[in-house]
Protein backbone atom coordinates (compact mmCIF):
# COMPACT_ATOMS: atom_id res chain seq x y z
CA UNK A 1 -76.50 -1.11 14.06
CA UNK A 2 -72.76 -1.05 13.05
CA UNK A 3 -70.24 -2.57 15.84
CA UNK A 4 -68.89 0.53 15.80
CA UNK A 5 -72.38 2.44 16.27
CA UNK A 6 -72.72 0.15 19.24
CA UNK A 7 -69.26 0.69 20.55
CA UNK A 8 -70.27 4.27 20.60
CA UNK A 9 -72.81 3.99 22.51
CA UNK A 10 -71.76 1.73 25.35
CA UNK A 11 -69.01 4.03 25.41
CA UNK A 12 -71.18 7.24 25.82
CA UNK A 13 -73.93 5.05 28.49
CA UNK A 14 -70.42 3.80 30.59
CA UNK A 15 -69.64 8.04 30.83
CA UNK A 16 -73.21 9.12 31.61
CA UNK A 17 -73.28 6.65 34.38
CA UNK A 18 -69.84 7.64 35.52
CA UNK A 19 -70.77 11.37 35.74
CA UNK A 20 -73.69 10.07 37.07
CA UNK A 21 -72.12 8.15 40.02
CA UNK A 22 -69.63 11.39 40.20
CA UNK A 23 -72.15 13.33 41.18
CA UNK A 24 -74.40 12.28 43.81
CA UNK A 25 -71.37 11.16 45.76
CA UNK A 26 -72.42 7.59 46.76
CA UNK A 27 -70.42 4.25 46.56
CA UNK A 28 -72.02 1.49 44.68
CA UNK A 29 -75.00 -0.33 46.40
CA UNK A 30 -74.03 -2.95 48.41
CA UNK A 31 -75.94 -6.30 48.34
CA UNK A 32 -76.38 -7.13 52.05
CA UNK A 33 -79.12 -5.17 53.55
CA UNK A 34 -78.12 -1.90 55.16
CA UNK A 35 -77.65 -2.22 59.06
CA UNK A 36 -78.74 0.83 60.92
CA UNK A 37 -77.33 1.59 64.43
CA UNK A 38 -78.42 4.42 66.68
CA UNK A 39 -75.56 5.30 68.97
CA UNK A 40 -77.31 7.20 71.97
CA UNK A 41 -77.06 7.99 75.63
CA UNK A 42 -78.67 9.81 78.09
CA UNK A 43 -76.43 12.10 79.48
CA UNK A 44 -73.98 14.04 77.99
CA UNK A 45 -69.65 13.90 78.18
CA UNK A 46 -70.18 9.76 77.64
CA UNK A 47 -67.91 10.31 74.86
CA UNK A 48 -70.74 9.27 72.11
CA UNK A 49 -69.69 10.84 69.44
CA UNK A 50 -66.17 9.67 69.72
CA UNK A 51 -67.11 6.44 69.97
CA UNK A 52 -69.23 6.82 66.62
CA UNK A 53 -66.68 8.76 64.73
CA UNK A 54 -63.84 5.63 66.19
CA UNK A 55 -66.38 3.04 65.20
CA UNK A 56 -66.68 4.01 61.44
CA UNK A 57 -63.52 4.62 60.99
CA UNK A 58 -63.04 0.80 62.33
CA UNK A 59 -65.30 -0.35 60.61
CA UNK A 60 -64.65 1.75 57.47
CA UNK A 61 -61.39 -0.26 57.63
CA UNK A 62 -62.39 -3.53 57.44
CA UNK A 63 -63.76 -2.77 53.64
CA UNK A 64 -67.34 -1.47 55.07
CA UNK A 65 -69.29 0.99 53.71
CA UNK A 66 -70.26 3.31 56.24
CA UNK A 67 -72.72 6.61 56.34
CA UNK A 68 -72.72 8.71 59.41
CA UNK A 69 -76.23 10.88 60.16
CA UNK A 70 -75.63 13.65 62.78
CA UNK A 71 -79.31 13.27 64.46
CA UNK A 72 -77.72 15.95 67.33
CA UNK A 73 -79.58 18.98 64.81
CA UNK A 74 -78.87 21.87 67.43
CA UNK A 75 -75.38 21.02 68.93
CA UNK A 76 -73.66 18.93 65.67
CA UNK A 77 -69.90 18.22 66.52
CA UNK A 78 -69.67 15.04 64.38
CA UNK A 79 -67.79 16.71 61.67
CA UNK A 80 -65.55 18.83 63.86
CA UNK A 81 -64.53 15.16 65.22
CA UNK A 82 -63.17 14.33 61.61
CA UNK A 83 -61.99 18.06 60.83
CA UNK A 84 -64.24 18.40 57.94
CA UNK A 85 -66.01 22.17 57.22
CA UNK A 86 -69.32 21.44 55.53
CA UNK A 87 -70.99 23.66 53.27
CA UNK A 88 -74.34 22.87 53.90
CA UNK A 89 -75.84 20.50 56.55
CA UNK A 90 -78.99 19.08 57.38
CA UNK A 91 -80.54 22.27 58.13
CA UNK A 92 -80.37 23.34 54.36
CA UNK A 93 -81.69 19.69 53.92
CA UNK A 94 -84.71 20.57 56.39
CA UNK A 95 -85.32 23.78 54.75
CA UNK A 96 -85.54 22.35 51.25
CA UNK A 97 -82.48 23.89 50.00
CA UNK A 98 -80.29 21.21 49.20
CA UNK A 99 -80.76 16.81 48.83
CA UNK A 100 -79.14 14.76 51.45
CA UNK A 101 -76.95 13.75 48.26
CA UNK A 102 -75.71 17.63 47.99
CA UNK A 103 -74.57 17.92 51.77
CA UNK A 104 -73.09 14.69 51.91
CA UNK A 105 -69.36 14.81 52.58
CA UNK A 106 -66.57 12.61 53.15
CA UNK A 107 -64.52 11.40 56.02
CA UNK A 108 -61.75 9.28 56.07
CA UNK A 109 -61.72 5.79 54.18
CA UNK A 110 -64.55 6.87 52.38
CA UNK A 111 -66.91 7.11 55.16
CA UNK A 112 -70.03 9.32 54.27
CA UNK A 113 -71.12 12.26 56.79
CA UNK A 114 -74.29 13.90 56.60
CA UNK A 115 -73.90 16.75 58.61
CA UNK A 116 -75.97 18.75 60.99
CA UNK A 117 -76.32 22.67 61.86
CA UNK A 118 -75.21 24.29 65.34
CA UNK A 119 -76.67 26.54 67.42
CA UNK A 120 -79.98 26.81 65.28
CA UNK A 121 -83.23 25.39 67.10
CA UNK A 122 -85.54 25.54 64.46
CA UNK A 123 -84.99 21.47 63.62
CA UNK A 124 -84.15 20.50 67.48
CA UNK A 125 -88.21 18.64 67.29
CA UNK A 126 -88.90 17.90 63.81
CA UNK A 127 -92.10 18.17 62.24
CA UNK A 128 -94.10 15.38 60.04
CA UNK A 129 -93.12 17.07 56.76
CA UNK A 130 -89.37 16.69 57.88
CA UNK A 131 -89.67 13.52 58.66
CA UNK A 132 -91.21 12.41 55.42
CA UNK A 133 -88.68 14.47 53.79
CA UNK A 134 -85.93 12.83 55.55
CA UNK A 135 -87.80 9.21 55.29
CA UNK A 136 -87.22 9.93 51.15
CA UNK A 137 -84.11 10.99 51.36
CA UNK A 138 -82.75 7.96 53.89
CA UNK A 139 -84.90 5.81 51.03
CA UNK A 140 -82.68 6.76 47.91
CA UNK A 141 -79.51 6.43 49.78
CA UNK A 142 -79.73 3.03 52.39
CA UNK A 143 -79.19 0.60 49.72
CA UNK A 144 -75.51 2.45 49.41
CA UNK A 145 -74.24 1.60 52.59
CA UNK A 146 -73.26 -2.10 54.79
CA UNK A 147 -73.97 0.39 58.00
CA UNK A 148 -75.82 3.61 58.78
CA UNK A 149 -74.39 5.19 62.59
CA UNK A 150 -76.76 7.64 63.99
CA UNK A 151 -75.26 10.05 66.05
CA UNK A 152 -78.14 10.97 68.49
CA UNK A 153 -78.08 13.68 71.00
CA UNK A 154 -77.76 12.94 74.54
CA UNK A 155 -81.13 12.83 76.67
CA UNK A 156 -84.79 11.90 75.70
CA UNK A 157 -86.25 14.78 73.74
CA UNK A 158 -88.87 13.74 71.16
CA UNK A 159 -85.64 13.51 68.46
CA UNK A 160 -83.97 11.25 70.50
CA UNK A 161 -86.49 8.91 70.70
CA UNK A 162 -87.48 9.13 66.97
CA UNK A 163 -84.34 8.34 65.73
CA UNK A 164 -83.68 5.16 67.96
CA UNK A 165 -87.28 3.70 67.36
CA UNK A 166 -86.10 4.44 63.23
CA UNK A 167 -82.40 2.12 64.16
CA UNK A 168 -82.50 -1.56 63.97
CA UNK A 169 -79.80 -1.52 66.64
CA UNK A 170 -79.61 0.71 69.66
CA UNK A 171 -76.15 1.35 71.28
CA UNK A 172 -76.31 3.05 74.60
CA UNK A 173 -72.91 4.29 75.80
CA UNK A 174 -72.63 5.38 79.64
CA UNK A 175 -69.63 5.40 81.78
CA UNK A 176 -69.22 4.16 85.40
CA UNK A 177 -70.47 7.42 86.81
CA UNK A 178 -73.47 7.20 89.05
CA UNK A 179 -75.23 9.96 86.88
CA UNK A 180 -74.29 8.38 83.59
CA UNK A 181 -75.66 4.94 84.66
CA UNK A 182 -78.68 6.21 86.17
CA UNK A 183 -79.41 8.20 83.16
CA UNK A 184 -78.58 5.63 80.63
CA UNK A 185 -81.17 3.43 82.42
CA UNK A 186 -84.13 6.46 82.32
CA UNK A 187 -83.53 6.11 78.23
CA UNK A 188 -83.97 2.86 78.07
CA UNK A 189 -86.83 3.24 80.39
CA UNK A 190 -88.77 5.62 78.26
CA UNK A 191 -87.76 3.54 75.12
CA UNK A 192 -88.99 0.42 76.50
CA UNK A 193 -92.11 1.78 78.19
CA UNK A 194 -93.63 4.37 75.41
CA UNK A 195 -92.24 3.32 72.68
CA UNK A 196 -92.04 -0.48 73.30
CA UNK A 197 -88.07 -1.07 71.81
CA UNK A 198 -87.05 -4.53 73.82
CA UNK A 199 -83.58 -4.80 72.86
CA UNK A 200 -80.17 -2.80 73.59
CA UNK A 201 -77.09 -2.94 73.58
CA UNK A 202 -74.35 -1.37 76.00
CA UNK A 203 -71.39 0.00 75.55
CA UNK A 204 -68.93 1.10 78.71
CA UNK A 205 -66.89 4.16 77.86
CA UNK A 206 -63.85 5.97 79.64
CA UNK A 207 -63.06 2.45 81.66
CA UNK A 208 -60.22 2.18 84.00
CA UNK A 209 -60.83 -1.80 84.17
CA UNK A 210 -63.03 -4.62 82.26
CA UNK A 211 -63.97 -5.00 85.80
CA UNK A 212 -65.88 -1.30 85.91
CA UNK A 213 -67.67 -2.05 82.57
CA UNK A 214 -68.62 -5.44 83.89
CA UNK A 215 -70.16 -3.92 86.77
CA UNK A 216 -72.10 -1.58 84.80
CA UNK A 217 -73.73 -3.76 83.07
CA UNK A 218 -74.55 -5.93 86.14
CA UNK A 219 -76.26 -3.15 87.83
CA UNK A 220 -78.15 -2.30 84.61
CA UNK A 221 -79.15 -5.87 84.13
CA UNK A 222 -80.03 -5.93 87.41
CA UNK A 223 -82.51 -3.15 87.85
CA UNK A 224 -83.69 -4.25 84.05
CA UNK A 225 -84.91 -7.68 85.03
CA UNK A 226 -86.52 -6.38 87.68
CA UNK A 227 -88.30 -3.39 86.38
CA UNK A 228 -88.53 -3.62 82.91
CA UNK A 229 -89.01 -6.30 80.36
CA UNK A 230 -86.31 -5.78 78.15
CA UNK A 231 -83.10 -7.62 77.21
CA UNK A 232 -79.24 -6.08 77.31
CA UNK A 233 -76.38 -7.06 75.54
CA UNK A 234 -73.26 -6.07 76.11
CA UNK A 235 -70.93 -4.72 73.01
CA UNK A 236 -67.84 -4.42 75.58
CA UNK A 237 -65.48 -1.52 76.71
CA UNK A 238 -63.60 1.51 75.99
CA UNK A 239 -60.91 2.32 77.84
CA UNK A 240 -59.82 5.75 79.49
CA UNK A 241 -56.89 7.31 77.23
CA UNK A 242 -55.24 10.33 77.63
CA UNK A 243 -54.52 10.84 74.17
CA UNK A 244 -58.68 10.92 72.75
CA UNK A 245 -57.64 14.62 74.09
CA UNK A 246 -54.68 15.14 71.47
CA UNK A 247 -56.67 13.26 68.72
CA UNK A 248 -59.23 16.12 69.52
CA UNK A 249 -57.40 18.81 69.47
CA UNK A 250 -55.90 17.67 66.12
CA UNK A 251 -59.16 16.91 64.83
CA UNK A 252 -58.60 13.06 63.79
CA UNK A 253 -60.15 9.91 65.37
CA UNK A 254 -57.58 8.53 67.87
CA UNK A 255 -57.83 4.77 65.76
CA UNK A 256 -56.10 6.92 62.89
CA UNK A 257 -53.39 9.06 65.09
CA UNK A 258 -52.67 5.94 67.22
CA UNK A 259 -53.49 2.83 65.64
CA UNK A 260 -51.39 0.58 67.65
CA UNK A 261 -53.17 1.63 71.27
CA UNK A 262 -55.36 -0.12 73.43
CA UNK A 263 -57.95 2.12 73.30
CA UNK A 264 -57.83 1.80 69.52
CA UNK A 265 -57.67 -1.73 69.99
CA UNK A 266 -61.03 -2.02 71.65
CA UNK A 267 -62.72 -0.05 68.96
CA UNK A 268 -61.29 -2.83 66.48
CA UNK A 269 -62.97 -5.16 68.83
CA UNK A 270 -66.58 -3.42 68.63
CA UNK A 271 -66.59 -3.66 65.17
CA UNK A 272 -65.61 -6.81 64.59
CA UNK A 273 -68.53 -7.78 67.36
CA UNK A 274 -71.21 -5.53 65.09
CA UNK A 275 -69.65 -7.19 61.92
CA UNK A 276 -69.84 -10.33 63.19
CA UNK A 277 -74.09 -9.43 64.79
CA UNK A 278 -76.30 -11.28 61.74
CA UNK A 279 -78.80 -8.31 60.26
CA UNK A 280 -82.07 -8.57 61.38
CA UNK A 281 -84.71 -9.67 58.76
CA UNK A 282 -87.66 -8.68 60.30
CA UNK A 283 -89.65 -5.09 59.05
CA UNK A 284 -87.32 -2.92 61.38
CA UNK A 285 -84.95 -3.80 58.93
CA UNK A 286 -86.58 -1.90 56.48
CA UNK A 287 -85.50 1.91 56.52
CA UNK A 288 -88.58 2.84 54.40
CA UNK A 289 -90.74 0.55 56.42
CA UNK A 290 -89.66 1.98 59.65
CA UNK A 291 -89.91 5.66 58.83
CA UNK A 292 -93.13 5.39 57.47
CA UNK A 293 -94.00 3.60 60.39
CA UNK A 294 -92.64 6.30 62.91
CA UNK A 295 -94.18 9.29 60.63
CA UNK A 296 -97.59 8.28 61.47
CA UNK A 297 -96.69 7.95 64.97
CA UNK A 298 -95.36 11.24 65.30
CA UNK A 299 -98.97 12.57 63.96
């Protein structure tokens, strides 16, 4: 073959894998394994879904590269959060219209969203064909990303459960309400006693104090160690702002409106923590693993 012959044809492979990468939408792998946090809580108005949209972007920011799944498949809000319009969502995923590749959309600092449907319960308790259907799709994509947020819905149905026991990390987020603590202890209950997860961490939302986060956790830790055999850390604190409401209404995380505030400040501060938390290297690390392991659980 002719230098230029050859020339040629690197040239031509270096477009097809351009137009290739162009179109499924994905960054390049990464070479760390992908860490995979499920951000949950057991009641709702905890302010979950800000704190996942605040934490990628944070996180995003510090040269990660982040995918966001919307596990909340009846109420999704994740991508109102970032003001993004989806054309399809996981529903259309579910249904076997589109790949997860083809309903994949971007956020800001090229944060990947896979969004969910609203107001649709047909894929509120998934099936075992979903879940093997998701378990491939989550299996071609992983190896993309440094993190993978799950956005859970709030409470303990059957989804909720499935897609912390998938996470190699589960963030809890409560707030010092009486409800919110006593529910965010009933999830970690059932995780602990029926599904036999250990390990949490805790994250205190809508603070006035570090004092009132510390205090959560106490009481958690607490009625943990005497109930339940499981372990708590504590991520830290977010505090009450005013403005989350105005970063709402304009439809932009409020790290990105108001980068200099405290409350931004402390989301800097959980991601440097979760940056700085060494990936696990045991089999939960493994998405495929897991979600193979889960499908035959869920029959």
């Amino acid at each position: 073959m002719t230098n230029i012959s050859r020339m040629a044809g690197d040239q031509a492979k270096t477009l097809r894998d351009l137009n290739s990468h162009r179109h499924n939408g994905l960054p390049q792998k990464v070479e760390a394994p992908t860490s995979v946090y499920s951000i949950t809580s057991g009641k709702g108005g905890v302010g979950k879904t800000a704190v996942v949209a605040n934490l990628a972007y944070m996180l995003a920011s510090m040269g990660k590269k982040v995918l966001i799944l919307d596990a909340d498949l009846g109420l999704a809000n994740i991508d109102v959060v970032f003001g993004i319009s989806p054309l399809y969502n996981l529903n259309n995923f579910f249904s076997g219209e589109q790949e997860l590749q083809q309903i994949m959309v971007d956020g800001p600092l090229g944060i990947k969203i896979l969004p969910a449907g609203s107001g649709i319960q047909n894929f509120t308790n998934l099936d075992s064909r979903q879940k093997l259907r998701l378990l491939d799709g989550l299996d071609a994509i992983q190896n993309h990303f440094d993190f993978v947020l799950i956005d859970t819905e709030a409470g303990i149905s059957e989804n909720v459960t499935y897609f912390n026991t998938a996470a190699q990390e589960i963030v809890v987020i409560t707030t010092p309400e009486p409800t919110a603590i006593t529910d965010a202890y009933a999830l970690m209950k059932l995780l602990s006693t029926q599904y036999h997860e250990k390990n949490f961490n805790l994250v205190v939302n809508q603070i006035l104090n570090e004092d009132d986060a510390l205090d959560v956790y106490r009481k958690l830790t607490m009625v943990a160690n005497r109930y339940l055999d499981i372990s708590i850390d504590y991520l830290g604190s977010i505090p009450d702002d005013r403005q989350m409401v105005e970063s709402i209404r304009k439809q932009k995380v409020i790290s990105e409106l108001f980068p200099q505030s405290k409350i931004t400040q402390a989301f800097r501060q959980l991601a440097g923590r979760i940056c700085s938390e060494p990936t696990q290297a045991v089999p939960k690390g493994n998405l495929q693993f897991f979600w193979k392991k889960l499908l035959h659980m869920g029959g």
